[in-house]
PDB file of N, CA and C in Angstrom:
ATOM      1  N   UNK A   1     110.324 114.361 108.398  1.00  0.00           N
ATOM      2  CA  UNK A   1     108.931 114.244 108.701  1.00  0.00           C
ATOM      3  C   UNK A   1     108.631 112.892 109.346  1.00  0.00           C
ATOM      4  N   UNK A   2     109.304 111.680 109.232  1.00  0.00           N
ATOM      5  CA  UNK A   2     108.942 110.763 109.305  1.00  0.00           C
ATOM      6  C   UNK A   2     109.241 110.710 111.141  1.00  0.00           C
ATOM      7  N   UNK A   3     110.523 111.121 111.206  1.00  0.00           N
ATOM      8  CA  UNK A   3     110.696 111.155 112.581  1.00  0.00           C
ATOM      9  C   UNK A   3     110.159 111.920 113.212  1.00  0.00           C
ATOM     10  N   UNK A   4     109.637 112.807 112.983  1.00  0.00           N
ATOM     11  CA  UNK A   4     108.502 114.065 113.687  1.00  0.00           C
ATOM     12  C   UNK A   4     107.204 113.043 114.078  1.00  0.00           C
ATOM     13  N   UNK A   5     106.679 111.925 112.175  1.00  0.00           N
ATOM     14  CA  UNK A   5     105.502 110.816 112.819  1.00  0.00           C
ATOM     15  C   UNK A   5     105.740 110.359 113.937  1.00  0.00           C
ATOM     16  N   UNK A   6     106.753 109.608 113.968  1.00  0.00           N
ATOM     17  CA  UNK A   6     107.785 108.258 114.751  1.00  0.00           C
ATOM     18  C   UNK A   6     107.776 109.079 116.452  1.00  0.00           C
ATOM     19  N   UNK A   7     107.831 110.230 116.063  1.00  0.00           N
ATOM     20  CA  UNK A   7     108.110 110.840 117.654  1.00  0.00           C
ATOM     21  C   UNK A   7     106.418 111.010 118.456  1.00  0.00           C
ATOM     22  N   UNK A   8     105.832 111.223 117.350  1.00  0.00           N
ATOM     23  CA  UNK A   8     104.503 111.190 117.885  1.00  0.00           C
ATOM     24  C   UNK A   8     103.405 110.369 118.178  1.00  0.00           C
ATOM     25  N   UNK A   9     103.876 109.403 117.850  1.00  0.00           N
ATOM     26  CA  UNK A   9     103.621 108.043 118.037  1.00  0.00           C
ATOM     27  C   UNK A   9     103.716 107.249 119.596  1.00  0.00           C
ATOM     28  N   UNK A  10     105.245 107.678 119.898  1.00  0.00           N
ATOM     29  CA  UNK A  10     105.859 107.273 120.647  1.00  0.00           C
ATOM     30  C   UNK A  10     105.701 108.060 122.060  1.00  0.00           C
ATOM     31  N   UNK A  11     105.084 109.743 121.785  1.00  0.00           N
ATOM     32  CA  UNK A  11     104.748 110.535 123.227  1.00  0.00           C
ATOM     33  C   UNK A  11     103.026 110.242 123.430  1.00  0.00           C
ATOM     34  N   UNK A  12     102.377 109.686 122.526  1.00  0.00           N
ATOM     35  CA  UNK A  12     101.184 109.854 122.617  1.00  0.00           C
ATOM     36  C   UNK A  12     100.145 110.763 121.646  1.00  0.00           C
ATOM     37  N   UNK A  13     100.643 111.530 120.857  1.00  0.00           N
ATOM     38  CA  UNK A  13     100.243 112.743 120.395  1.00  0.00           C
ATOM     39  C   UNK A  13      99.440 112.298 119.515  1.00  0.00           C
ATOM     40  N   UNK A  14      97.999 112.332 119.468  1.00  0.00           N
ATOM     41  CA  UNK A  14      96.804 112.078 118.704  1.00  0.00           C
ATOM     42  C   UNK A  14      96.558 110.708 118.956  1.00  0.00           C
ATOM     43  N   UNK A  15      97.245 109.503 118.982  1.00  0.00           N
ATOM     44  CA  UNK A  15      96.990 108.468 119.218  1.00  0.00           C
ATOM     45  C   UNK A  15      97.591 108.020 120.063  1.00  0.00           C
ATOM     46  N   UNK A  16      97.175 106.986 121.192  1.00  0.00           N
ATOM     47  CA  UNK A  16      97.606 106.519 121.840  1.00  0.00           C
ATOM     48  C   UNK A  16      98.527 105.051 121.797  1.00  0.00           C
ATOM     49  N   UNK A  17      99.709 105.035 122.598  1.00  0.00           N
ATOM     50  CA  UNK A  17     100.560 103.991 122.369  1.00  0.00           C
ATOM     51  C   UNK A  17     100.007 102.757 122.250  1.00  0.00           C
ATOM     52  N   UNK A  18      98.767 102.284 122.688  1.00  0.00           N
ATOM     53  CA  UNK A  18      97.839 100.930 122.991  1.00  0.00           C
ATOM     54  C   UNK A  18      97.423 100.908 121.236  1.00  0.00           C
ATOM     55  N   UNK A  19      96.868 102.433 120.868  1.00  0.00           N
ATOM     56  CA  UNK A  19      96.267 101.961 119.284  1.00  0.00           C
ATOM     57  C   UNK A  19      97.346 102.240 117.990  1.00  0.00           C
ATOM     58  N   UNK A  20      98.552 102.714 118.618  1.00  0.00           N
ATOM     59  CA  UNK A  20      99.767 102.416 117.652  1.00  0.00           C
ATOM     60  C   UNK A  20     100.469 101.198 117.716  1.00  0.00           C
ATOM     61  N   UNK A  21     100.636 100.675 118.910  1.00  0.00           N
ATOM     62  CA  UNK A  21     101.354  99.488 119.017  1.00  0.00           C
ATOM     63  C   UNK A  21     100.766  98.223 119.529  1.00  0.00           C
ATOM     64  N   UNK A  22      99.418  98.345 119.760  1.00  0.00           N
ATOM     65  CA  UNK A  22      98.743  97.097 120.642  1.00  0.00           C
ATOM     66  C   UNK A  22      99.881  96.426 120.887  1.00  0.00           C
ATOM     67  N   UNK A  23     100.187  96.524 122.016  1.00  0.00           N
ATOM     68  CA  UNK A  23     100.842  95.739 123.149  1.00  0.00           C
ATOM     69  C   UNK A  23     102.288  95.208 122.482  1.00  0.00           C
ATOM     70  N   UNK A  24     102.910  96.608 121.683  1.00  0.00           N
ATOM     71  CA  UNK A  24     104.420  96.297 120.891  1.00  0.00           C
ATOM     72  C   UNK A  24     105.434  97.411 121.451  1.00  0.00           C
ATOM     73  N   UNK A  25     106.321  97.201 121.612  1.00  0.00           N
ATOM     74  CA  UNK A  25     107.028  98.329 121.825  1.00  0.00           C
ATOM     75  C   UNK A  25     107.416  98.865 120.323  1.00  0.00           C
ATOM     76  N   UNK A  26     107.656 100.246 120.360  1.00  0.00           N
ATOM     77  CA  UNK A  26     107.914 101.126 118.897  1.00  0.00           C
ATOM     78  C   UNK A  26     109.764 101.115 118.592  1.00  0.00           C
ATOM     79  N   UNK A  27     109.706 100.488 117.094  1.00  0.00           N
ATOM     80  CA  UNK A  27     110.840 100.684 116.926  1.00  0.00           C
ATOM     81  C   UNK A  27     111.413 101.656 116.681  1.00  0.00           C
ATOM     82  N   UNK A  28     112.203 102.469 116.368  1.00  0.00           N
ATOM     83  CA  UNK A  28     113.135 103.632 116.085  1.00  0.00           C
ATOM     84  C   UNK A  28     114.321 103.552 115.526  1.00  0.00           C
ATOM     85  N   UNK A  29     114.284 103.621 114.588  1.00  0.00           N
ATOM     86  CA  UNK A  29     116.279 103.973 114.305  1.00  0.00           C
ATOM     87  C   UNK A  29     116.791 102.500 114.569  1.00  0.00           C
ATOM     88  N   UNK A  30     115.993 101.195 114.575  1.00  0.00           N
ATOM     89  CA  UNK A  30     116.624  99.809 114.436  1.00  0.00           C
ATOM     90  C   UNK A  30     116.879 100.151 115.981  1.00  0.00           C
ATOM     91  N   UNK A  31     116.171 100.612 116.858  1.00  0.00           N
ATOM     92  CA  UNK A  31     116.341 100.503 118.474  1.00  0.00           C
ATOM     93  C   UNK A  31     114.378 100.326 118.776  1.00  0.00           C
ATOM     94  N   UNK A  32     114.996  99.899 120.177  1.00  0.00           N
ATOM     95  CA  UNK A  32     113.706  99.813 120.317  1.00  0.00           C
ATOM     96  C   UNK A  32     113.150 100.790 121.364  1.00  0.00           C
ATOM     97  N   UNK A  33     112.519 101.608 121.355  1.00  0.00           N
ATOM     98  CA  UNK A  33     111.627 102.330 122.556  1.00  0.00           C
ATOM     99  C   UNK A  33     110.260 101.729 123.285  1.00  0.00           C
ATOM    100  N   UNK A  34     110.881 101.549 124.633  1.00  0.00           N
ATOM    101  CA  UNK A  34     109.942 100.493 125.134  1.00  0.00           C
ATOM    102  C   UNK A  34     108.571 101.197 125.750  1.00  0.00           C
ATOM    103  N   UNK A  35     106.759 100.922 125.737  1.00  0.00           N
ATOM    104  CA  UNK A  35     106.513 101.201 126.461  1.00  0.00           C
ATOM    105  C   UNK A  35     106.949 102.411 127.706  1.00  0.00           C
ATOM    106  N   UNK A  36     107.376 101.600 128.548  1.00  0.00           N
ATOM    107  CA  UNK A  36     107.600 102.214 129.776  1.00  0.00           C
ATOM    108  C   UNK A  36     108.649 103.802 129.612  1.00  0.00           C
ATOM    109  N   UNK A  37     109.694 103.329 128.597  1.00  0.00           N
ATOM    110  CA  UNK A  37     110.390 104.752 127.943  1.00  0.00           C
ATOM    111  C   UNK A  37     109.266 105.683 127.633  1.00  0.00           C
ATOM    112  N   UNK A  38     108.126 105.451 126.610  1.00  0.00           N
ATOM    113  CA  UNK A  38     107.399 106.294 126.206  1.00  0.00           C
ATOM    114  C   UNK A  38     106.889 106.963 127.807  1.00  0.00           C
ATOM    115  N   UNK A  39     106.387 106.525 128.718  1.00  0.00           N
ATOM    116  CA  UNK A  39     105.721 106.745 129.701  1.00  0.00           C
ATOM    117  C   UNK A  39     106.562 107.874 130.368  1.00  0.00           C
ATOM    118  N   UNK A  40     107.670 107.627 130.584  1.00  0.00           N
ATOM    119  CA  UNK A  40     109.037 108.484 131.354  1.00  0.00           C
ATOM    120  C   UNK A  40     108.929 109.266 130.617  1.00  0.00           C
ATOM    121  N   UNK A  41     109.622 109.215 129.013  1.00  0.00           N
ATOM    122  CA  UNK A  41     109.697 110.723 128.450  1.00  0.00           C
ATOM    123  C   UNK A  41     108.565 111.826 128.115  1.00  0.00           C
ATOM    124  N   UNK A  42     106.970 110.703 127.813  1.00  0.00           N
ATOM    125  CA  UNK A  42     106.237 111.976 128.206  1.00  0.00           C
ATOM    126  C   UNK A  42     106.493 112.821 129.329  1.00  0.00           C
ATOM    127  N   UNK A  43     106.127 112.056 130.779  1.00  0.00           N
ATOM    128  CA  UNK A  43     105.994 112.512 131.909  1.00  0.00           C
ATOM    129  C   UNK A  43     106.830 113.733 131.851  1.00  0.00           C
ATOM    130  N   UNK A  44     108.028 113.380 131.847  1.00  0.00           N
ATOM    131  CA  UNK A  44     109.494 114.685 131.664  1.00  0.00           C
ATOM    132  C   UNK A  44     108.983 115.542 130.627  1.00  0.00           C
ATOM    133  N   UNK A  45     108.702 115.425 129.489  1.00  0.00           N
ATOM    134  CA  UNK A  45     108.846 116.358 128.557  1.00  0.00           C
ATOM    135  C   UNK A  45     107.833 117.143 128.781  1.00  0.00           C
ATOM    136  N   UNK A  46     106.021 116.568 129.605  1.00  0.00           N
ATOM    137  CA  UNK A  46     105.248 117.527 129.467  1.00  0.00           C
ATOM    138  C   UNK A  46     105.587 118.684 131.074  1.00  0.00           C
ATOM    139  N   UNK A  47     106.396 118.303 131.478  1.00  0.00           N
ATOM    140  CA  UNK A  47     107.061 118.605 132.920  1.00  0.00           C
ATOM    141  C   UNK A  47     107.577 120.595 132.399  1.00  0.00           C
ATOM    142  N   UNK A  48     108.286 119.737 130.787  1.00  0.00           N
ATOM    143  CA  UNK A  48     109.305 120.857 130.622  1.00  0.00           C
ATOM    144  C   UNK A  48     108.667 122.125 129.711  1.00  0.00           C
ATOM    145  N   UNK A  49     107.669 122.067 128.507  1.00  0.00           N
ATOM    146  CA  UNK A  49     107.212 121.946 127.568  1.00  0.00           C
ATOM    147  C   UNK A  49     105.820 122.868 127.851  1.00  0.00           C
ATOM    148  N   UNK A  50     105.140 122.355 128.917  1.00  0.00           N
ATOM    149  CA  UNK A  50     104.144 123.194 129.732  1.00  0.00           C
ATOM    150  C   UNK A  50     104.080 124.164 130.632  1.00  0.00           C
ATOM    151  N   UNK A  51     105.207 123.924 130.936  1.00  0.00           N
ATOM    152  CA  UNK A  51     105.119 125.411 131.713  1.00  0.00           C
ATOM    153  C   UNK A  51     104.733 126.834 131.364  1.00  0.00           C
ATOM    154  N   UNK A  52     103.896 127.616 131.871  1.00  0.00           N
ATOM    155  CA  UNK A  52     103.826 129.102 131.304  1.00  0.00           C
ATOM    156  C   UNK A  52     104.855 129.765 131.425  1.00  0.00           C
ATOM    157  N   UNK A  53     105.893 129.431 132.372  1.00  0.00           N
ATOM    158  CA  UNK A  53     107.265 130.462 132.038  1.00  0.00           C
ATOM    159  C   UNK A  53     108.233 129.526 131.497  1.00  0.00           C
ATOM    160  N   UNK A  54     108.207 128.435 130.602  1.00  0.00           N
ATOM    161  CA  UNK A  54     109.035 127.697 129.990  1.00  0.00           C
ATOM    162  C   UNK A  54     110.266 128.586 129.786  1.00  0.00           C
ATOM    163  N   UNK A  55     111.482 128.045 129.884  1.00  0.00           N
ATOM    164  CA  UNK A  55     113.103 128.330 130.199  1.00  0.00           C
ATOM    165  C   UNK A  55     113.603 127.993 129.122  1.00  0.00           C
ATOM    166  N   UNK A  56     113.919 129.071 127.826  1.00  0.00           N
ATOM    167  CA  UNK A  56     115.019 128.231 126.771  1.00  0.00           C
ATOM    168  C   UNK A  56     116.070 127.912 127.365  1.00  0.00           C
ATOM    169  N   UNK A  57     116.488 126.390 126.870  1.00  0.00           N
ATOM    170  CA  UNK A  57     117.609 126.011 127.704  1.00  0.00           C
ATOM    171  C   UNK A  57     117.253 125.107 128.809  1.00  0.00           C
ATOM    172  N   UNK A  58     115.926 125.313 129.404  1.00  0.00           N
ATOM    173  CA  UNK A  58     116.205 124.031 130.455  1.00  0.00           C
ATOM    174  C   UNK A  58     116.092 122.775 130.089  1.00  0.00           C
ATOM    175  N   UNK A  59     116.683 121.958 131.054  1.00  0.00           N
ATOM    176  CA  UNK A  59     116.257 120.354 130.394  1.00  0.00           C
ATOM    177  C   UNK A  59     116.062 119.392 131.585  1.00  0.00           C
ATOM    178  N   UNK A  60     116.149 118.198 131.529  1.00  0.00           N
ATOM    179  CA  UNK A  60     115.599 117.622 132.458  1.00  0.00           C
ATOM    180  C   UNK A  60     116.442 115.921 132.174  1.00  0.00           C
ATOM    181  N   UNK A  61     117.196 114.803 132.415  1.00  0.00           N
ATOM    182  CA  UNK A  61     117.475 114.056 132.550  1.00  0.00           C
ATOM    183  C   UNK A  61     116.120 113.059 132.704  1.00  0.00           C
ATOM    184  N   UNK A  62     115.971 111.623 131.924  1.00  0.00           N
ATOM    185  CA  UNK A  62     115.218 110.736 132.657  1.00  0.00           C
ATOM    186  C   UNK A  62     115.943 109.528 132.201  1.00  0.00           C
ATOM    187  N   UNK A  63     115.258 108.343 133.151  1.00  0.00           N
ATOM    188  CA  UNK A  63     116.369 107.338 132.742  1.00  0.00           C
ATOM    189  C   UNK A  63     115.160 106.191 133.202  1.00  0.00           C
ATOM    190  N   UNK A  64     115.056 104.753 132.555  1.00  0.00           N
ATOM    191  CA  UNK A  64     114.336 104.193 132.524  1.00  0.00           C
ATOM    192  C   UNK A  64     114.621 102.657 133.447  1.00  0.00           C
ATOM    193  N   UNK A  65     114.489 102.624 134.469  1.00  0.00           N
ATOM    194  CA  UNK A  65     115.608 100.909 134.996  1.00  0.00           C
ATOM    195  C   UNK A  65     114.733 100.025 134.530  1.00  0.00           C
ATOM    196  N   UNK A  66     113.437  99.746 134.034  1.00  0.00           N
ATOM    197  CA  UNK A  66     113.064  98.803 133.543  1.00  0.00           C
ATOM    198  C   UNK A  66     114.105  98.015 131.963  1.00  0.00           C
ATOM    199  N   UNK A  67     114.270  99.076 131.771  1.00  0.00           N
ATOM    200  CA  UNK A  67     114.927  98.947 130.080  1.00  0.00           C
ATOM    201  C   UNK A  67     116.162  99.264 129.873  1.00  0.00           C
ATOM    202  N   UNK A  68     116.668 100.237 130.816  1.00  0.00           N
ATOM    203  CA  UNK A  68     118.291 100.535 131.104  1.00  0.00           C
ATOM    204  C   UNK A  68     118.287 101.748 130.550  1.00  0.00           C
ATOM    205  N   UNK A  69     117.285 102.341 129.269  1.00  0.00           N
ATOM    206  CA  UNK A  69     117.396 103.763 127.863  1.00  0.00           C
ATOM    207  C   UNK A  69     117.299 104.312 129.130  1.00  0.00           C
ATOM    208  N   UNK A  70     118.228 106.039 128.642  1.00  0.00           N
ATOM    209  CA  UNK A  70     117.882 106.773 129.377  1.00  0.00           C
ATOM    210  C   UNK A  70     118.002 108.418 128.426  1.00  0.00           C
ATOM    211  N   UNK A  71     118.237 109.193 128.817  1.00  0.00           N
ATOM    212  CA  UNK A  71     118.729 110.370 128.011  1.00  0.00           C
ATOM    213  C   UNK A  71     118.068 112.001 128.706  1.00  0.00           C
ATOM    214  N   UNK A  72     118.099 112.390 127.612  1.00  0.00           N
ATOM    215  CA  UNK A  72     117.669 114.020 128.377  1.00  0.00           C
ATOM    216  C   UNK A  72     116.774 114.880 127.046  1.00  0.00           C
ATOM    217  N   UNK A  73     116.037 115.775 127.488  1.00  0.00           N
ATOM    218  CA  UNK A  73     114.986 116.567 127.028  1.00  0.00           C
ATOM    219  C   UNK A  73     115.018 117.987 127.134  1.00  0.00           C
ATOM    220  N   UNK A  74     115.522 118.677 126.372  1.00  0.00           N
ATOM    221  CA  UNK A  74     115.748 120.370 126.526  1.00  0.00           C
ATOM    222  C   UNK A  74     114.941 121.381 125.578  1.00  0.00           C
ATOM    223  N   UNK A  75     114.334 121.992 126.201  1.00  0.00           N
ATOM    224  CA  UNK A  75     113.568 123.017 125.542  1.00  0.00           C
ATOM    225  C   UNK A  75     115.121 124.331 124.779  1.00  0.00           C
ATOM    226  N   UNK A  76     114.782 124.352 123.442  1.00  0.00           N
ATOM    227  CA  UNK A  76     115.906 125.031 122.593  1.00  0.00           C
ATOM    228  C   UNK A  76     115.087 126.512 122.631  1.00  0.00           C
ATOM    229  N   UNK A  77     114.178 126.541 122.271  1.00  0.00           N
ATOM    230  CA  UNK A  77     113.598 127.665 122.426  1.00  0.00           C
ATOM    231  C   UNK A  77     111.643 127.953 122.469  1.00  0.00           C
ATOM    232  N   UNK A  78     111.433 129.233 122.640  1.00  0.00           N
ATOM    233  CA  UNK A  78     110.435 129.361 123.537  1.00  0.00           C
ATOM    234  C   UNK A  78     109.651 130.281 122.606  1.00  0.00           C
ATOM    235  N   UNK A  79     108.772 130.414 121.983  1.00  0.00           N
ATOM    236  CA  UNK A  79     108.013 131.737 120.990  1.00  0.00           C
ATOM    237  C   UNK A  79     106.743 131.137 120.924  1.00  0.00           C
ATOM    238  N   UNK A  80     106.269 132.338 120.054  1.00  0.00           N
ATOM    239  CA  UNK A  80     104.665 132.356 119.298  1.00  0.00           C
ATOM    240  C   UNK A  80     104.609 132.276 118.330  1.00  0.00           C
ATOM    241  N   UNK A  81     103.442 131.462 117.732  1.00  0.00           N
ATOM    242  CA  UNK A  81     102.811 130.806 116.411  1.00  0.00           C
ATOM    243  C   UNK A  81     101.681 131.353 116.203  1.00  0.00           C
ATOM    244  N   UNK A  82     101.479 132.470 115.009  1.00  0.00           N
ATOM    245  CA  UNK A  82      99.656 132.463 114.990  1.00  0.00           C
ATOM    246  C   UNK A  82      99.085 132.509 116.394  1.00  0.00           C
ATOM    247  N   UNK A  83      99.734 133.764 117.802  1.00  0.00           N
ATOM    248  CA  UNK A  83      99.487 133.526 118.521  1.00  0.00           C
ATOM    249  C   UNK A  83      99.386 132.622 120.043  1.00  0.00           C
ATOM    250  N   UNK A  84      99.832 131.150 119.158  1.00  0.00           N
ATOM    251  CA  UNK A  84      99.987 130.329 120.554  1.00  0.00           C
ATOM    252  C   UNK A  84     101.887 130.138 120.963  1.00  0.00           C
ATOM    253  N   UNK A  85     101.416 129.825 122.402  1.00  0.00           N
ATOM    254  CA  UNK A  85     102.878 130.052 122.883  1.00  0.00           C
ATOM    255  C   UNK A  85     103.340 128.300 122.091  1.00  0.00           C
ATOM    256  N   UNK A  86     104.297 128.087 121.863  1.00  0.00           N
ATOM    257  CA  UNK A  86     105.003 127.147 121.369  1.00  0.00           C
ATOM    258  C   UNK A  86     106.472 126.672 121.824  1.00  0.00           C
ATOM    259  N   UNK A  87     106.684 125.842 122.067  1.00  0.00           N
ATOM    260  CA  UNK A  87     108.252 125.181 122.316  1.00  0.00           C
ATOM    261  C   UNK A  87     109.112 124.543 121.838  1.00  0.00           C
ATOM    262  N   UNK A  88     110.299 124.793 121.406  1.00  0.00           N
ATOM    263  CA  UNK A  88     110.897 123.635 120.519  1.00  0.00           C
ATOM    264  C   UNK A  88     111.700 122.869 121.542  1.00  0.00           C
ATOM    265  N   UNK A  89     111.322 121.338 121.277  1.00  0.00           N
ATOM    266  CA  UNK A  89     112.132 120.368 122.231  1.00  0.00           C
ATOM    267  C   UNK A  89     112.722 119.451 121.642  1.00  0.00           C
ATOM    268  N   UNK A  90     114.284 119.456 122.339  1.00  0.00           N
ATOM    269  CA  UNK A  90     115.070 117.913 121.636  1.00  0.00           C
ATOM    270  C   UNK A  90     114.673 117.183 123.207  1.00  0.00           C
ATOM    271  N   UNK A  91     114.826 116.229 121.830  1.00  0.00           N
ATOM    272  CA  UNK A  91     114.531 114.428 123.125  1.00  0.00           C
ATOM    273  C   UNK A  91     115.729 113.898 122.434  1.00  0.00           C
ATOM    274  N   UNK A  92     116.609 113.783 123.534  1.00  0.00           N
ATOM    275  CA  UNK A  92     118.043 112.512 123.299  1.00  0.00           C
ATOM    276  C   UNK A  92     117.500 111.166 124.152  1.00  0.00           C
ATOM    277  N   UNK A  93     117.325 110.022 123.213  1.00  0.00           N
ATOM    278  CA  UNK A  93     117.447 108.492 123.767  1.00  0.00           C
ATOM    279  C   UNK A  93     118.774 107.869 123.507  1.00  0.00           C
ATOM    280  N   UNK A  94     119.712 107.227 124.791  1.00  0.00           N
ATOM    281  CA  UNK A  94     120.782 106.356 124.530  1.00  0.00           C
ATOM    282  C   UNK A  94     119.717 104.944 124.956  1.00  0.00           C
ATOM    283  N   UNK A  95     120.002 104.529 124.195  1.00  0.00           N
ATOM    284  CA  UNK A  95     120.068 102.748 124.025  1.00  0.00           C
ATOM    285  C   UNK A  95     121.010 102.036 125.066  1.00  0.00           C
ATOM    286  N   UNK A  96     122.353 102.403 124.393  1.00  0.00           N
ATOM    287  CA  UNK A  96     123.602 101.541 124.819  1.00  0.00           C
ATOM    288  C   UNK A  96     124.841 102.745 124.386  1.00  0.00           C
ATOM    289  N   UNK A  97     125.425 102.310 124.714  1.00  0.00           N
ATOM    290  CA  UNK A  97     127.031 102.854 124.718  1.00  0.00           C
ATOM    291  C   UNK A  97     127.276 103.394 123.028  1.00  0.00           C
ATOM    292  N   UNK A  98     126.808 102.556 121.868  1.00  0.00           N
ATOM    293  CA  UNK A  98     127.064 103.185 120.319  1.00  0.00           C
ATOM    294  C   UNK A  98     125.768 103.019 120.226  1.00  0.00           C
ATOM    295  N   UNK A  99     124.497 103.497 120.417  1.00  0.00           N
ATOM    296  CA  UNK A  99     123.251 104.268 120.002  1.00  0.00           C
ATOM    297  C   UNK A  99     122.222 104.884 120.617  1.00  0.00           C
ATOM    298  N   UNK A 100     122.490 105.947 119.823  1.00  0.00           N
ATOM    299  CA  UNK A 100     121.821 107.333 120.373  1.00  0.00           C
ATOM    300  C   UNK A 100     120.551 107.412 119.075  1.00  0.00           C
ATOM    301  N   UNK A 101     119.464 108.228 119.803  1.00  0.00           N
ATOM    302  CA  UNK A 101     118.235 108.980 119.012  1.00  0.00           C
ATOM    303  C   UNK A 101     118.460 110.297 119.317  1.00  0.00           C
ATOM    304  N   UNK A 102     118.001 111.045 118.592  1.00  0.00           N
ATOM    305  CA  UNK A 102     117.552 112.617 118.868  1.00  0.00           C
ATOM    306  C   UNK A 102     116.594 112.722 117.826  1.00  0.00           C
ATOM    307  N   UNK A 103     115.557 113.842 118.398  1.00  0.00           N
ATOM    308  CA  UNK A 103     114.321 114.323 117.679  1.00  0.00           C
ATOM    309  C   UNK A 103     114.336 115.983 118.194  1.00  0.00           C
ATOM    310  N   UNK A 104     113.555 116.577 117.387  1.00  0.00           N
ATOM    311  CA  UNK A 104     113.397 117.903 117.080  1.00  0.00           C
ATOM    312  C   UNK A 104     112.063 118.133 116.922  1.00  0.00           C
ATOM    313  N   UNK A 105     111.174 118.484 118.523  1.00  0.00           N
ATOM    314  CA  UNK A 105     109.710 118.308 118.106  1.00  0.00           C
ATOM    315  C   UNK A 105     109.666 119.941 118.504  1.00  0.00           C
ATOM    316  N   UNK A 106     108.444 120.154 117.397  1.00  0.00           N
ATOM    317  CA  UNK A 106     107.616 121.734 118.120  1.00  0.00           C
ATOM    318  C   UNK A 106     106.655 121.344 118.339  1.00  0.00           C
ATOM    319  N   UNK A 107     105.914 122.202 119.844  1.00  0.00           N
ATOM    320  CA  UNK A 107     104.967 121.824 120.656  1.00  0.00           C
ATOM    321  C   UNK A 107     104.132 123.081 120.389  1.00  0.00           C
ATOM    322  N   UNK A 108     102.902 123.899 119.984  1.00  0.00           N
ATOM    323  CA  UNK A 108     101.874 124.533 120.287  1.00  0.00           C
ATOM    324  C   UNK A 108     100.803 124.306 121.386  1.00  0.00           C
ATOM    325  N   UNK A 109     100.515 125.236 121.993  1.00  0.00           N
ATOM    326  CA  UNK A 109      99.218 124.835 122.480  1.00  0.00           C
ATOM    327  C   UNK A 109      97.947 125.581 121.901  1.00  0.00           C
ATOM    328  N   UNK A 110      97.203 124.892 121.502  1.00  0.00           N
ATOM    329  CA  UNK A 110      96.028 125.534 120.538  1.00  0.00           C
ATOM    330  C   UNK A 110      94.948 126.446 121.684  1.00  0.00           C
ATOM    331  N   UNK A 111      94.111 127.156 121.148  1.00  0.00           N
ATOM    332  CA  UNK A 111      93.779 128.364 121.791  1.00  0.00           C
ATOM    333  C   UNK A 111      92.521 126.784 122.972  1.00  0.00           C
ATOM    334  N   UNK A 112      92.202 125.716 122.680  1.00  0.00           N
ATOM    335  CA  UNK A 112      91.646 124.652 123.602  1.00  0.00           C
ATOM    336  C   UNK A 112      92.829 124.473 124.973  1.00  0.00           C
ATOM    337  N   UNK A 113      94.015 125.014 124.586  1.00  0.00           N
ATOM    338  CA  UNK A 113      94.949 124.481 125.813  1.00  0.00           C
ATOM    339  C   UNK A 113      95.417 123.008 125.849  1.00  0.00           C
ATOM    340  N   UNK A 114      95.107 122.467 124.126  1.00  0.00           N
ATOM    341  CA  UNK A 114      96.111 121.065 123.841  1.00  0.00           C
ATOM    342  C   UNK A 114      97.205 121.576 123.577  1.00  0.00           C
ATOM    343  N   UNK A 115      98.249 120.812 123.756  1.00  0.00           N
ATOM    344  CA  UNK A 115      99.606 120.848 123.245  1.00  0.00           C
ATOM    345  C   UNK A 115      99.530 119.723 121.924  1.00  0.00           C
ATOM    346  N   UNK A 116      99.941 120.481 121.090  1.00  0.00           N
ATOM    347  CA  UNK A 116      99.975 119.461 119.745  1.00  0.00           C
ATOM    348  C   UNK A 116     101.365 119.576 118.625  1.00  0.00           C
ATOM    349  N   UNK A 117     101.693 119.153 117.755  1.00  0.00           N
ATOM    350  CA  UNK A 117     102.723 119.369 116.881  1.00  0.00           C
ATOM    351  C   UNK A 117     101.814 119.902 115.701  1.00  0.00           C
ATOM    352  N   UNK A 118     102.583 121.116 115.663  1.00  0.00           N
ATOM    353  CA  UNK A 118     101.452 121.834 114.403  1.00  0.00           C
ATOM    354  C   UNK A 118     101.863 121.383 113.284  1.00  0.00           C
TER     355      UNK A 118
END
């Protein structure tokens, strides 16, 4: 659960990175996720995540040159919740050469057309 918080923190989801971190980058896993990472992996993930014909299985590479992190984002699978279409997405962050993140988020979109973690 905590990393489900930690992940939502870090894409934006209910709060924004300015009123989670005033002007900090978010730590993770004793790594740091910078800003500008958060910015990239939204961008990508809502790329992948939103689509109306979302692809189990596709994914998408992003990589950050401000910070060097880079990694990849794959939709695992694709269904309905109480109706709304929903997505399950891993987010892989490499750091460096010995550290890696992975997260396991589900995405809904509520009958408003937010995408949220139910």
């Amino acid at each position: 659960m905590k990393n489900r918080y930690v992940l939502a923190l870090v894409l934006g989801v209910g709060i924004t990175i300015a009123q989670a971190a005033t002007a900090q980058d978010i730590m993770t896993r004793g790594n740091i996720v910078t800003r500008s990472d958060t910015v990239t992996m939204k961008a990508i993930g809502i790329r992948l995540y939103k689509r109306d014909v979302a692809q189990k299985g596709s994914s998408e590479v992003w990589r950050n040159p401000k910070s060097g992190h880079h990694g990849k984002i794959t939709v695992l699978d694709v269904f309905e919740r109480a109706g709304e279409p929903c997505r399950k997405v891993h987010y892989e962050t490499t750091f460096d050469a010995a550290n890696e993140t992975s997260y396991l988020v589900t995405w809904c979109r509520t009958p408003k057309g937010e995408w949220k973690i139910p």
